[in-house]
Protein backbone atom coordinates (compact mmCIF):
# COMPACT_ATOMS: atom_id res chain seq x y z
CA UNK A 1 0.00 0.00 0.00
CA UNK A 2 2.80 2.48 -0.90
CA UNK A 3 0.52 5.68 -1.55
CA UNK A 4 -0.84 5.24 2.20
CA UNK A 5 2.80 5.52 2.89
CA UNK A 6 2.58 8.64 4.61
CA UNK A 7 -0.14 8.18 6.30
CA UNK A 8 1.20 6.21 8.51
CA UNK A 9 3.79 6.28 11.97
CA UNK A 10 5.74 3.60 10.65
CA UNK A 11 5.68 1.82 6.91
CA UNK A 12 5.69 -1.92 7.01
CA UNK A 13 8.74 -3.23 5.78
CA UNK A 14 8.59 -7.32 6.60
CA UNK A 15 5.52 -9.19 5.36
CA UNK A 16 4.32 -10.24 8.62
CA UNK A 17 3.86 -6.52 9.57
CA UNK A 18 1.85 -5.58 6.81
CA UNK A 19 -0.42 -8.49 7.35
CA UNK A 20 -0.80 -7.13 10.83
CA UNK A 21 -1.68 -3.87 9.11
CA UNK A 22 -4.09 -5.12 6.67
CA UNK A 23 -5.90 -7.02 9.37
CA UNK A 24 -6.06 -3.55 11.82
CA UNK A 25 -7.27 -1.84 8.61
CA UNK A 26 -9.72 -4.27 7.83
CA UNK A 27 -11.44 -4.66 11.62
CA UNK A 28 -11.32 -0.98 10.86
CA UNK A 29 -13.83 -1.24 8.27
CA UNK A 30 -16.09 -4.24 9.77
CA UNK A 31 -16.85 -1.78 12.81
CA UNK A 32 -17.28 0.98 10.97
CA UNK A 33 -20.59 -0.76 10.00
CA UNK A 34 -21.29 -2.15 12.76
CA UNK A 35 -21.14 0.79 15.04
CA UNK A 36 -20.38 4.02 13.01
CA UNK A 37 -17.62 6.17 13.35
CA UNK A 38 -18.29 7.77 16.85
CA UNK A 39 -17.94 4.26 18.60
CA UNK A 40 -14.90 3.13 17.26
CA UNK A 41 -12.01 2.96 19.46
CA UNK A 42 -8.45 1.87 18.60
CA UNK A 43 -8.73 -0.75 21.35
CA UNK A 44 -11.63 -1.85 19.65
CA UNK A 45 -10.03 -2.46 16.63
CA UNK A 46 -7.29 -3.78 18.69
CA UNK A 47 -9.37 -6.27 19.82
CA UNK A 48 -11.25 -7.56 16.75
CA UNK A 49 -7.77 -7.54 14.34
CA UNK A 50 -6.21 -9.95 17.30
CA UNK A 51 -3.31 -7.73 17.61
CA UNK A 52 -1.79 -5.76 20.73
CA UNK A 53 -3.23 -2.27 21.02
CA UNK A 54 0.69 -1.21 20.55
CA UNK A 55 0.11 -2.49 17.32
CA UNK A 56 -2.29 -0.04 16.25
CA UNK A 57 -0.14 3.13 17.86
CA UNK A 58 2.60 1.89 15.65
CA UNK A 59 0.51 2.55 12.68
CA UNK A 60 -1.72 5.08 13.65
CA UNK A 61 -2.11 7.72 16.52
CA UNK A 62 -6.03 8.10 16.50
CA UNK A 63 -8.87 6.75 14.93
CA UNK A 64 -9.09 9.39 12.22
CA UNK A 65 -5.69 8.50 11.37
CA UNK A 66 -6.56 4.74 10.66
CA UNK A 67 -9.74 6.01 9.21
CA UNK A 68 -8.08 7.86 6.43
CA UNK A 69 -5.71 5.15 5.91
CA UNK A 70 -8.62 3.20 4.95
CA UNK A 71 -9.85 5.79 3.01
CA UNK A 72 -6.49 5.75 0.85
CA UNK A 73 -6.93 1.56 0.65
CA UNK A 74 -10.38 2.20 -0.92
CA UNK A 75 -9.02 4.45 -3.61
CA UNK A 76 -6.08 2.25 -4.22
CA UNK A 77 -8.36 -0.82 -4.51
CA UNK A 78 -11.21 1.13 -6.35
CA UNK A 79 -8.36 2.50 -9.04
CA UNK A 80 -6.36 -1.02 -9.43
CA UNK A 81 -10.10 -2.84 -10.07
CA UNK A 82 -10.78 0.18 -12.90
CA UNK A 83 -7.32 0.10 -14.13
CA UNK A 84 -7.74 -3.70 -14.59
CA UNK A 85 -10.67 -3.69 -16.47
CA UNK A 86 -9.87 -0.73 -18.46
CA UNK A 87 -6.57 -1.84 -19.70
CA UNK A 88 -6.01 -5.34 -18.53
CA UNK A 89 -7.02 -7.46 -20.64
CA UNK A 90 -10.06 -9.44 -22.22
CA UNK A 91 -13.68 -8.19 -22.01
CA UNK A 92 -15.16 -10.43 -19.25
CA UNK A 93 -12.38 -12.14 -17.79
CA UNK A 94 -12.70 -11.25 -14.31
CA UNK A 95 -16.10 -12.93 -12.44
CA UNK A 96 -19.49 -10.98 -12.27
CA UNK A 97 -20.72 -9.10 -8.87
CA UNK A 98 -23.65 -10.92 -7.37
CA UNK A 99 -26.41 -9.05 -7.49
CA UNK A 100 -26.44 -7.79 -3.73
CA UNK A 101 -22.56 -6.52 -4.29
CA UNK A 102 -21.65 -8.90 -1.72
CA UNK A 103 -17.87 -9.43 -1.15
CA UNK A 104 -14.90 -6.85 0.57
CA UNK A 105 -12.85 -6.72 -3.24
CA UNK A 106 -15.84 -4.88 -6.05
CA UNK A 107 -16.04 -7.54 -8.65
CA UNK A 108 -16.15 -6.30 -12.07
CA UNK A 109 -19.73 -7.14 -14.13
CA UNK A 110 -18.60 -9.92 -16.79
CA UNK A 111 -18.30 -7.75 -20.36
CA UNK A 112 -16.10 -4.36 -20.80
CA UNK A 113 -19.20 -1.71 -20.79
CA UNK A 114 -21.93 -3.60 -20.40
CA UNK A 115 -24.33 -1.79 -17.88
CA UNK A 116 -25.35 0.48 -20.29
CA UNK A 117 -28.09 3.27 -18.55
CA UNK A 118 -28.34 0.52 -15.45
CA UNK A 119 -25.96 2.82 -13.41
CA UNK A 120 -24.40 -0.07 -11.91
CA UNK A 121 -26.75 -2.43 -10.98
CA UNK A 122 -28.84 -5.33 -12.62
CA UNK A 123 -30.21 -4.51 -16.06
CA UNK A 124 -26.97 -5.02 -18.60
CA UNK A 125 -26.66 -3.71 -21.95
CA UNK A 126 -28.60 -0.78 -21.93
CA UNK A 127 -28.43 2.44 -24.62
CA UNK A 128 -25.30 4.10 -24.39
CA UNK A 129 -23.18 1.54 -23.39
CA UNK A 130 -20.33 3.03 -25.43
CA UNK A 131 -19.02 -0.57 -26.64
CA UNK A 132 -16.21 -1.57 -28.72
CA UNK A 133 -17.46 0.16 -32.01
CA UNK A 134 -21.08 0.89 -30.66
CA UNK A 135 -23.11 3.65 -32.12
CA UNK A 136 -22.75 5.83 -29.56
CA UNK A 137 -18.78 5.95 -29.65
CA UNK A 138 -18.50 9.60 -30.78
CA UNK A 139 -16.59 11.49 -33.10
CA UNK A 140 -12.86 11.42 -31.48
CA UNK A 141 -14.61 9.33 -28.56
CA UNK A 142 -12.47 5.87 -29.20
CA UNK A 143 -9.46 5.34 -27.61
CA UNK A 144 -7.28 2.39 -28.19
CA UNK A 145 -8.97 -0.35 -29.45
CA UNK A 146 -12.07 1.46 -30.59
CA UNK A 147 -13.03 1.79 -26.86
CA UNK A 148 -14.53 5.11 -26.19
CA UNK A 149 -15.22 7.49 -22.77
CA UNK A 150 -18.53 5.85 -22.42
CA UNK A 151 -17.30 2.88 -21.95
CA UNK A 152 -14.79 3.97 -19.56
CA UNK A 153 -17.45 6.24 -17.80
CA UNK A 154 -19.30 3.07 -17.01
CA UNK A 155 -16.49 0.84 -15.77
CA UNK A 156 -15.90 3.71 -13.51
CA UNK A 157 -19.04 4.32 -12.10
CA UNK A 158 -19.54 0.24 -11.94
CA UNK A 159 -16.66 -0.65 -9.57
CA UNK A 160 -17.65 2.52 -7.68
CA UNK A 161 -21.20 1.26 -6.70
CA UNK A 162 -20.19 -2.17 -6.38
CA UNK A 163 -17.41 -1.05 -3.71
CA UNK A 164 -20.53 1.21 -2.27
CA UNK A 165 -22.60 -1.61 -2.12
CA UNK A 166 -20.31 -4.33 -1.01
CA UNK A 167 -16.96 -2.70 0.85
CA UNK A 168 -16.81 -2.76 4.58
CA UNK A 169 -16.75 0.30 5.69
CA UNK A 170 -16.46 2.19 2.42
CA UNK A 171 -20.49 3.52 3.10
CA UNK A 172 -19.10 5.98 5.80
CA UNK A 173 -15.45 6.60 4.61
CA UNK A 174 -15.40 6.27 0.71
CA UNK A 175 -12.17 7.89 -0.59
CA UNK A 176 -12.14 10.26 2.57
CA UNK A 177 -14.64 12.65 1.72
CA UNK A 178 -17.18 11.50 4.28
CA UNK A 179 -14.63 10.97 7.48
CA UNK A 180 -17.06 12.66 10.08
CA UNK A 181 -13.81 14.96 11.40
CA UNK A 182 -11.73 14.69 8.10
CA UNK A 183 -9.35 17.49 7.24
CA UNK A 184 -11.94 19.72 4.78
CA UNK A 185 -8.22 20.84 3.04
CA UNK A 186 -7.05 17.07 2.44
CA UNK A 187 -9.77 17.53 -0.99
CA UNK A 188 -10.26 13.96 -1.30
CA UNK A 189 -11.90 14.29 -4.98
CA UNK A 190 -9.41 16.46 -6.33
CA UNK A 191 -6.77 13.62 -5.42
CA UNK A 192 -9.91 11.39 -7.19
CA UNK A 193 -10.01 13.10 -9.87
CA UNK A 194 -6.27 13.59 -11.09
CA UNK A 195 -5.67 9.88 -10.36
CA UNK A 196 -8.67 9.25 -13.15
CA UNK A 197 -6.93 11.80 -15.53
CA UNK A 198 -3.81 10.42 -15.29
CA UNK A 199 -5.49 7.15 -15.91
CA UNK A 200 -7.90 8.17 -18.64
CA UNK A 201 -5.97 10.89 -20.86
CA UNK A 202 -3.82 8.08 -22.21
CA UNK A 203 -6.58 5.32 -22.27
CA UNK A 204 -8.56 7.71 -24.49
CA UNK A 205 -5.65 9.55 -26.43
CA UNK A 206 -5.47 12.80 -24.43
CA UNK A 207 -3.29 15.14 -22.94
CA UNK A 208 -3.68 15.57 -19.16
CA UNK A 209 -4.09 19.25 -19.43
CA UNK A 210 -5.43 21.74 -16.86
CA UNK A 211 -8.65 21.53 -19.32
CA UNK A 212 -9.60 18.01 -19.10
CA UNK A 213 -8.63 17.58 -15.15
CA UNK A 214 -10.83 20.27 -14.75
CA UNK A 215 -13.62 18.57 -16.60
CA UNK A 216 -13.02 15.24 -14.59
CA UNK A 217 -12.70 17.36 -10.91
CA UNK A 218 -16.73 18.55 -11.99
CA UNK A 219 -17.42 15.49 -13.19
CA UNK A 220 -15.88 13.46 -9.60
CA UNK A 221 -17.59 16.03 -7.76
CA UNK A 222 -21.11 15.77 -9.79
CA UNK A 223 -21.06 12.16 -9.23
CA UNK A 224 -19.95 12.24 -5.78
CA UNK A 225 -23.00 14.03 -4.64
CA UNK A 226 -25.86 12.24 -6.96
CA UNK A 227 -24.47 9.02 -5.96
CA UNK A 228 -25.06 10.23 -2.20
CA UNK A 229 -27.99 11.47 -3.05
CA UNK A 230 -28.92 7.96 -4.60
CA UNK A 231 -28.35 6.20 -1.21
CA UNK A 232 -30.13 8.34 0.99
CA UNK A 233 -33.31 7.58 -1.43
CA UNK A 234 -32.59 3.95 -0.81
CA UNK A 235 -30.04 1.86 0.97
CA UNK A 236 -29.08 0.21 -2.26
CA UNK A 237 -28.71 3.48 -4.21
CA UNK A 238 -31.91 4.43 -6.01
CA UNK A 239 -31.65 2.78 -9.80
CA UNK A 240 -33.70 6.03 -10.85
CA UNK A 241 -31.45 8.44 -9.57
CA UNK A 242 -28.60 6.56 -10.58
CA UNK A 243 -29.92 6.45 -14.11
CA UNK A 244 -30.57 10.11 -13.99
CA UNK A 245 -26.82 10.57 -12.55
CA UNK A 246 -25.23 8.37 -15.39
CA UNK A 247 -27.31 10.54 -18.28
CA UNK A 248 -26.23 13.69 -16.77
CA UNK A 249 -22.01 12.89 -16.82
CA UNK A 250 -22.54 11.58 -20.40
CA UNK A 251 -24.25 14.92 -21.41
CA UNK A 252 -21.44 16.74 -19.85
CA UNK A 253 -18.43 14.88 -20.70
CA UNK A 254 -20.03 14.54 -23.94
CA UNK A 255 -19.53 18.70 -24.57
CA UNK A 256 -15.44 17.91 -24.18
CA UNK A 257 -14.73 14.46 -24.79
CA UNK A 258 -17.13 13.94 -28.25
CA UNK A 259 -14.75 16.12 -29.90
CA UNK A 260 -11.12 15.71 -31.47
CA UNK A 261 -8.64 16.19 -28.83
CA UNK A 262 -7.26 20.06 -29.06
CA UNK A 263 -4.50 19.93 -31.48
CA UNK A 264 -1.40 22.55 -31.92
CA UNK A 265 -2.36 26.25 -32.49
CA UNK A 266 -2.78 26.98 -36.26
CA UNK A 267 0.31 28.68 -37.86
CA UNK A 268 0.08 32.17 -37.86
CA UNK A 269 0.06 34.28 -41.11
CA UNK A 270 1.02 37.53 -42.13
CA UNK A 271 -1.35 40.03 -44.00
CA UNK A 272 -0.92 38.66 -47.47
CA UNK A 273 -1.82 34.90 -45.87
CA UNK A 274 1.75 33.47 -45.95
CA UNK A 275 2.61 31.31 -43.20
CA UNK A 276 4.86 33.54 -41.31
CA UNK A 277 8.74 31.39 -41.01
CA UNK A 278 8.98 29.40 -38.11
CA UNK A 279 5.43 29.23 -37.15
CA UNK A 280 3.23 26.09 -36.97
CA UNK A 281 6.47 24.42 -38.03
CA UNK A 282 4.72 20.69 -36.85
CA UNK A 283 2.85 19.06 -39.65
């Protein structure tokens, strides 16, 4: 977990200690459902990973500490299980979610794409799906392999709901952005949303210019708060809302990411419409 690095007192070097770590993290998580975020105690995870309570200081000095640790698991697991189905391989190779999202890893739905307007959940192959050469691709849309943003726009907000739905502890903590007493300057979906530029600017055949991580910061943060919105409607995440949510980022994204990807400026001319020397020497 090297990005959680410096999060914590002490890195673990030997592989018994980051077991030890990974089981304090997870008993992290299970109470976090079980009791919410005001009742949990650092002897209580203590107790329930089966390690010392020094164990835990060695990590972590307070709860919130171990908390956003968790936090940074999430969006390490949540961008390795995109990454993999994004640019790892075959379409389908990894096993299908079960329907309830049960399961502490989110398990990709078999079939790059294939959720379509079902936001997520049950209900595969709807419009928009944004296939390998589906109608909906876009002018400038495909990246490599004729896959286009829609595509990747539904891998990403797949994984996401099945980690909503099926993560210990990710319901309260997410990426960080809903630690009761998180730091409001740590901006957990700006770090979101340049990890998914990075990531998606060379999937799709873009630069990762101030433009298009601004367009993915309003889309992280648009999403971020329908999705929210989704599970306060029901404890599943409303499949309306959701719906409504996925619609909306295509229409948006769709304004930038339809289009050819900006180019060089053109060559400038002078008054009689030569191209002036040494301008727009790239061809």
């Amino acid at each position: 977990m090297p990005r959680a690095a410096p999060l914590l007192r002490s890195v673990p070097v030997q592989r018994r200690s980051a077991e030890r770590l990974t089981r304090i993290l997870d008993a992290c998580a299970a109470l976090l459902d079980e009791a919410g975020y005001d009742a949990l105690s650092t002897r209580a995870v203590a107790l329930r990973a089966g390690v010392p309570i020094g164990s835990v200081y060695r990590f972590f000095g307070n709860k919130r500490e171990m908390v956003g640790a968790l936090a940074q698991r999430n969006l390490e697991h949540y961008m390795e299980s995109v990454t993999e189905r994004l640019l790892g391989g075959a379409a389908g190779a990894r096993t299908a979610a079960p329907a309830d999202g049960a399961g502490t890893r989110p398990a990709a739905v078999a079939g790059t794409g294939a959720e379509g307007t079902g936001a997520g959940g049950p209900g595969r192959g709807g419009a928009g799906a944004g296939g390998p050469g589906g109608a909906d691709g876009g002018p400038g849309a495909a990246g490599p392999g004729a896959r286009g943003w829609r595509e990747a726009l539904d891998v990403l907000l797949d994984e996401y709901l099945a980690m909503k739905r099926g993560t210990p502890g990710f319901a309260l903590v997410d990426f960080g952005n809903q630690i009761p007493v998180g730091d409001p300057r740590a901006e957990p979906n700006h770090r979101v949303a340049r990890r998914l530029t990075d990531l998606l600017a060379g999937y799709l055949g873009r630069r990762p210019d101030e433009g298009l991580r601004r367009t993915f910061l309003v889309a992280v943060e648009t999403a971020d708060t329908l999705v929210r919105l989704a599970f306060r409607v029901a404890p599943g995440g409303d499949e309306a809302v959701l719906r409504e949510a996925r619609e909306l980022l295509r229409a948006y994204l769709g304004r930038v990411l339809d289009g050819p990807p900006p180019g060089p400026p053109a060559p400038a001319a002078d008054p009689d419409g030569a191209t002036l020397p040494g301008a727009g020497a790239a061809s």
